[in-house]
C-alpha atoms as a PDB file:
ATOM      1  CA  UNK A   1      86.824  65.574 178.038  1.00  0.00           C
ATOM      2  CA  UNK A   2      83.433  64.742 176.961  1.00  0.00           C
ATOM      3  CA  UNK A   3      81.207  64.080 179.756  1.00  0.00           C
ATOM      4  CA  UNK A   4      79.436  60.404 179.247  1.00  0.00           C
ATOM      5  CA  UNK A   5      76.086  59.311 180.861  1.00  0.00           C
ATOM      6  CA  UNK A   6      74.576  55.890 180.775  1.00  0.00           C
ATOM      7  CA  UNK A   7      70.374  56.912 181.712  1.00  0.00           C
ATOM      8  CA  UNK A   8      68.500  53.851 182.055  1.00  0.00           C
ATOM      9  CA  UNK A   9      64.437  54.533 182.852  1.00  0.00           C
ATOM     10  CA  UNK A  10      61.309  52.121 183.602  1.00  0.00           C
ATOM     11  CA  UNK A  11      57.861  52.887 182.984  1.00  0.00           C
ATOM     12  CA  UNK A  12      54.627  50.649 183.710  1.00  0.00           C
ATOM     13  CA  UNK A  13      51.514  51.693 182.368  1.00  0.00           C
ATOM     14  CA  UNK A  14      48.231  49.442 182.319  1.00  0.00           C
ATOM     15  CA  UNK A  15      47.566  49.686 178.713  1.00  0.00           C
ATOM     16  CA  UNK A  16      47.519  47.529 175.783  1.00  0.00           C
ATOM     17  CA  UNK A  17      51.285  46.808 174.439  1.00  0.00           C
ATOM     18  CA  UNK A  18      50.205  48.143 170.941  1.00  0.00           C
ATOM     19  CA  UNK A  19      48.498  51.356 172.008  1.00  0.00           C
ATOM     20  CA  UNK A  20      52.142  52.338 174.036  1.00  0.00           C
ATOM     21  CA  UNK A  21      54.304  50.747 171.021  1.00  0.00           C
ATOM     22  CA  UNK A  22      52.849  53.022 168.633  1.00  0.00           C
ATOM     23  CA  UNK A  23      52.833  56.179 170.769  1.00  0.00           C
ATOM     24  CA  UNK A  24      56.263  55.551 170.818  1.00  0.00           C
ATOM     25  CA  UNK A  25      57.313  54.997 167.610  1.00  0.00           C
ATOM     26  CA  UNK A  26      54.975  57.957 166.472  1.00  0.00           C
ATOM     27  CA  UNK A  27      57.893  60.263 167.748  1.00  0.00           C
ATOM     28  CA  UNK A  28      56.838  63.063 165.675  1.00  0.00           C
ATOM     29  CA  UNK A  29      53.913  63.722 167.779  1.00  0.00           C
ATOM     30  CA  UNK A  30      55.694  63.613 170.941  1.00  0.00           C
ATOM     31  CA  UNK A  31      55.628  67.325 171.126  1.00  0.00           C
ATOM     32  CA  UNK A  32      51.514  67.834 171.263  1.00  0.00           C
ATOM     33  CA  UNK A  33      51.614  65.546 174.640  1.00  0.00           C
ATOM     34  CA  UNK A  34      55.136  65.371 176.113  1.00  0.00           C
ATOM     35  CA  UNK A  35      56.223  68.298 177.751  1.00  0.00           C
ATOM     36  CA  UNK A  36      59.795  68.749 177.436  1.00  0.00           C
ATOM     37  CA  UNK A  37      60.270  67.712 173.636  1.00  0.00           C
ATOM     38  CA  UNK A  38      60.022  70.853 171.747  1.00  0.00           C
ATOM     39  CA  UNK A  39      60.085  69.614 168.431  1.00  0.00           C
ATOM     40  CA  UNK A  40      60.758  66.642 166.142  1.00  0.00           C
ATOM     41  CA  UNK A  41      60.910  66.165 162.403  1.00  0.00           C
ATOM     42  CA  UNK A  42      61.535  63.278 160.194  1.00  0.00           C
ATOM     43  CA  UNK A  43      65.329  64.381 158.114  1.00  0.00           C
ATOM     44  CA  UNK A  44      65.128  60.819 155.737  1.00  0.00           C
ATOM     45  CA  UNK A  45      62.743  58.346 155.676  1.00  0.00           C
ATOM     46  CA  UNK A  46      64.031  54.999 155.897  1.00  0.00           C
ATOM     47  CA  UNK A  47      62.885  51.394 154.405  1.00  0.00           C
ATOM     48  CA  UNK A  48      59.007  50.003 154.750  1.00  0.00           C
ATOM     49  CA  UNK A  49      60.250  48.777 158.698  1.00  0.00           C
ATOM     50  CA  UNK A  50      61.512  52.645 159.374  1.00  0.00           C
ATOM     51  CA  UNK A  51      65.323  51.474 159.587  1.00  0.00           C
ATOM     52  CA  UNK A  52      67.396  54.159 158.094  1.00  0.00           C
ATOM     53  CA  UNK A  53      65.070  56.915 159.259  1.00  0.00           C
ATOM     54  CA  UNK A  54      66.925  59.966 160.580  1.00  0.00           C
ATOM     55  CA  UNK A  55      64.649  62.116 163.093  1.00  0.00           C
ATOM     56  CA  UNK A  56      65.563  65.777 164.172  1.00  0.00           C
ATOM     57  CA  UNK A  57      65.238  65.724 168.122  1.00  0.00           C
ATOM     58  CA  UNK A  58      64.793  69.442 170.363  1.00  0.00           C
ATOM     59  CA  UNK A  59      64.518  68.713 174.042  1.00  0.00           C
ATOM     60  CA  UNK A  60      63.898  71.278 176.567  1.00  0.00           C
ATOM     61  CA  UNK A  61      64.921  70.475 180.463  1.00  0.00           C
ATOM     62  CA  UNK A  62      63.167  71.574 183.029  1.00  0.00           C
ATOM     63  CA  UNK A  63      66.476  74.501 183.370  1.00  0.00           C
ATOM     64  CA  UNK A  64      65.573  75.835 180.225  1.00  0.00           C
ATOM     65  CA  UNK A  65      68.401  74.407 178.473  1.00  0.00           C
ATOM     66  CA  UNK A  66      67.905  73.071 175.219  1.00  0.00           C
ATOM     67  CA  UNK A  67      69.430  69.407 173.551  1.00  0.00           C
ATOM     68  CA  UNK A  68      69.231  68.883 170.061  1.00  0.00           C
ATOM     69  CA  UNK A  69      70.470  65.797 168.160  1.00  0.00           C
ATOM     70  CA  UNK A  70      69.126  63.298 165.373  1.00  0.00           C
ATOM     71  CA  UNK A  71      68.671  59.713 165.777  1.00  0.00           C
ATOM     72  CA  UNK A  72      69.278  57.180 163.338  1.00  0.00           C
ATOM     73  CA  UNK A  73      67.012  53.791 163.871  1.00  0.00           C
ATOM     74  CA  UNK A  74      69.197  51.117 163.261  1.00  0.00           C
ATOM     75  CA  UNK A  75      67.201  48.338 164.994  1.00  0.00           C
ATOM     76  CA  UNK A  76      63.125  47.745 165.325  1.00  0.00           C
ATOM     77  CA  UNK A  77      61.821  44.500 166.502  1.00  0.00           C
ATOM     78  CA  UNK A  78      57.965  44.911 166.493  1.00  0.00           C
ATOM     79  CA  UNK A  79      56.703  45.191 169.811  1.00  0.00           C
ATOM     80  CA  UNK A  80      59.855  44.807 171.396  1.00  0.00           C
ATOM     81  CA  UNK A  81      63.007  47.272 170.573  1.00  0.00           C
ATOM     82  CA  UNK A  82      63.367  50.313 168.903  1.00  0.00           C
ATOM     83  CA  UNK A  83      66.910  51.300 168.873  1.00  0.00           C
ATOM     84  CA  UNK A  84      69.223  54.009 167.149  1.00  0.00           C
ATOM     85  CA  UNK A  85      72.619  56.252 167.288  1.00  0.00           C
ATOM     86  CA  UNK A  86      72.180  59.899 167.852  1.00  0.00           C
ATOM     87  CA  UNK A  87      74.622  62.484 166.871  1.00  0.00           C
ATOM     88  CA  UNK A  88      74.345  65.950 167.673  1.00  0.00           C
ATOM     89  CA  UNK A  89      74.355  67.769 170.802  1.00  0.00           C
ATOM     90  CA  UNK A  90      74.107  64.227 172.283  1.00  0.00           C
ATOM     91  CA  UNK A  91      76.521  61.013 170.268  1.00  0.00           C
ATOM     92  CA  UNK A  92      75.693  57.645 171.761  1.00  0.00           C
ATOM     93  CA  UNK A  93      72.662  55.331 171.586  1.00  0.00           C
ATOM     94  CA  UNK A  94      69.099  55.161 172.463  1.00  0.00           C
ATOM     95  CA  UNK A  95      66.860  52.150 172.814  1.00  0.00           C
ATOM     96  CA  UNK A  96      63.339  51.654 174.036  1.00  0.00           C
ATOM     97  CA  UNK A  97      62.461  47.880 175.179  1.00  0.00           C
ATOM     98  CA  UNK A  98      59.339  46.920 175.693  1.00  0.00           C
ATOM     99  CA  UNK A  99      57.244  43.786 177.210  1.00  0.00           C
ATOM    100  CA  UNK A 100      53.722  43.051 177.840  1.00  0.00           C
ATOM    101  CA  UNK A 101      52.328  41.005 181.537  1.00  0.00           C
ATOM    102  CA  UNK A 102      49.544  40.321 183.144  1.00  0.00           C
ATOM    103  CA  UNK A 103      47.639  43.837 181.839  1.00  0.00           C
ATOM    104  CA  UNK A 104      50.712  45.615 182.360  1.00  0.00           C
ATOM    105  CA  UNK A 105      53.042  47.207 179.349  1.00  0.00           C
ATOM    106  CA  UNK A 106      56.879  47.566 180.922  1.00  0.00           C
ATOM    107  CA  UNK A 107      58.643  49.754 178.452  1.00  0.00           C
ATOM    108  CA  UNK A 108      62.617  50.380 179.544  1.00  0.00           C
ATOM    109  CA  UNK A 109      64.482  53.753 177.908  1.00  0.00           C
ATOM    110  CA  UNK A 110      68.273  53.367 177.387  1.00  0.00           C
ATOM    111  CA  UNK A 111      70.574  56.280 176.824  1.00  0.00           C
ATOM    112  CA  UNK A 112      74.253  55.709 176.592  1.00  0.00           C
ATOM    113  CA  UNK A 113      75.624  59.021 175.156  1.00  0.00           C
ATOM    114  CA  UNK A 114      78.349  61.815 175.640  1.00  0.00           C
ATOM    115  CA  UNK A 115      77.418  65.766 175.071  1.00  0.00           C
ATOM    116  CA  UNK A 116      79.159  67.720 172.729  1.00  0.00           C
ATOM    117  CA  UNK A 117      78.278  71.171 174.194  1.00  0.00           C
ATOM    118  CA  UNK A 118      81.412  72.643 175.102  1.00  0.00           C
ATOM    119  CA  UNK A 119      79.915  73.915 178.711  1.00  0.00           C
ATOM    120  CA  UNK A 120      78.638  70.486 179.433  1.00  0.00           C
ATOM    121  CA  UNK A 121      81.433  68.845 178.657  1.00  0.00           C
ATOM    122  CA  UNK A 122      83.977  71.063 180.754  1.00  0.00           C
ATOM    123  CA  UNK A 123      81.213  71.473 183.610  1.00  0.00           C
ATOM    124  CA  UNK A 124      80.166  67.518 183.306  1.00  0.00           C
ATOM    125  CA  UNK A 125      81.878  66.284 186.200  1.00  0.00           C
ATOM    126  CA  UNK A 126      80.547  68.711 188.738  1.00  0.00           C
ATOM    127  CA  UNK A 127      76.954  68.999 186.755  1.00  0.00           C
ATOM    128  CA  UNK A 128      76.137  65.437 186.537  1.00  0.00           C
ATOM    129  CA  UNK A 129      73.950  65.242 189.914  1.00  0.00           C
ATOM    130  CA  UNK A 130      72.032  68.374 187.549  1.00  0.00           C
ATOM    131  CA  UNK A 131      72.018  66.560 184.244  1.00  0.00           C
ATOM    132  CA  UNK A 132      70.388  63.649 185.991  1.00  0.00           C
ATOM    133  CA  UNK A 133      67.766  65.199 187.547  1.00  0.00           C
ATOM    134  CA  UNK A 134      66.577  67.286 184.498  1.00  0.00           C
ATOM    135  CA  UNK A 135      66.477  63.585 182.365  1.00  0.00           C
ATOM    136  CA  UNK A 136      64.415  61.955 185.137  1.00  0.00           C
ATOM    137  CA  UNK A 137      61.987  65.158 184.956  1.00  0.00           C
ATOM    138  CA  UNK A 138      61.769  65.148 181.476  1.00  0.00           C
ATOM    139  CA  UNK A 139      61.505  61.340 181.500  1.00  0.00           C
ATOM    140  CA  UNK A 140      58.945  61.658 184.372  1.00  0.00           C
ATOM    141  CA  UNK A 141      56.871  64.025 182.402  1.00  0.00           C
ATOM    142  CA  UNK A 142      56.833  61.415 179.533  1.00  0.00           C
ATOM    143  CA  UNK A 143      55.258  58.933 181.712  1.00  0.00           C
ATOM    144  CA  UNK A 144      52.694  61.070 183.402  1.00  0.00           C
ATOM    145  CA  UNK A 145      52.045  62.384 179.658  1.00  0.00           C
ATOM    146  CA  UNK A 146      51.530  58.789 178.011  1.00  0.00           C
ATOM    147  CA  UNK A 147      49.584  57.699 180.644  1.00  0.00           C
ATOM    148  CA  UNK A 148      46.932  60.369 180.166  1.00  0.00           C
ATOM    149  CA  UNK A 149      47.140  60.272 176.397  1.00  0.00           C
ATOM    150  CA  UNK A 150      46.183  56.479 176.792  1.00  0.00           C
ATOM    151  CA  UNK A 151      44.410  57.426 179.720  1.00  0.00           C
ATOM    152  CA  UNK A 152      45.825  54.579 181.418  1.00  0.00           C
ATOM    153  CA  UNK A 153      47.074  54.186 184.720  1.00  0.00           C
ATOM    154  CA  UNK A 154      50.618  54.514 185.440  1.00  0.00           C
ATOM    155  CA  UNK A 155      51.931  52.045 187.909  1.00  0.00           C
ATOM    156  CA  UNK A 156      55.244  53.163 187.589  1.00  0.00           C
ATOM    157  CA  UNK A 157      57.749  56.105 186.630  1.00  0.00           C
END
């Protein structure tokens, strides 16, 4: 059996909604200021909007072990949603929401996936307390990361 996860993470940084958006959608360059994402490559390009796009994904958790998948953008409204199916070490979907307040950019991460490594998947039920905990470090490092790349407070992680 597969082991599913359903990750759901806020962030709150005082920045312009733009400046976050694009740093974002400019996954490719996640690597030179997340730590955590070890690489990531555009596979297709898609249309003038970026739907169709295929992006190569390799995560490294704060264990040492490594996820690699790509992701597929199937949905981008500007300023708002990016959204796309991953296959690979992780199938599901992933989705980044965001929404601008008061000074304040609130940008929600959605992950609704199953692994496909064979140890995760036989170990899931007993590793998922472990799983968790390396997202919300990785995810945490994201945060801390975009924040001083827009040097920007964060308000919230």
């Amino acid at each position: 059996m597969k082991g599913r996860y359903s990750f759901i993470t806020d962030w709150e940084l005082r920045a312009p909604l733009e400046e976050v958006w694009q740093a974002i959608l400019e996954s490719e360059q996640w690597p030179e200021w997340w730590k955590g994402v070890v690489d990531v490559k555009e596979l297709k390009p898609g249309n003038e909007s970026g739907i169709g796009s295929i992006r190569s994904y390799t995560l490294s958790s704060p264990s040492r072990y490594r996820l690699r998948f790509n992701l597929l953008l199937t949905n981008r409204t500007e300023y708002q949603l990016l959204k796309g199916n991953a296959t690979g070490d992780l199938q599901g979907t992933g989705s980044w929401h965001f929404r601008y307040n008061d000074g304040i950019t609130y940008v929600q991460c959605e992950w609704h996936v199953m692994t496909t490594i064979p140890w995760m998947s036989y170990m899931g039920v007993v590793l998922a307390p472990f799983f968790r905990y390396n997202h919300t470090i990785v995810m945490r490092w994201g945060a801390r990361s975009l924040a001083k790349k827009l040097n920007c407070e964060l308000v919230r992680h």
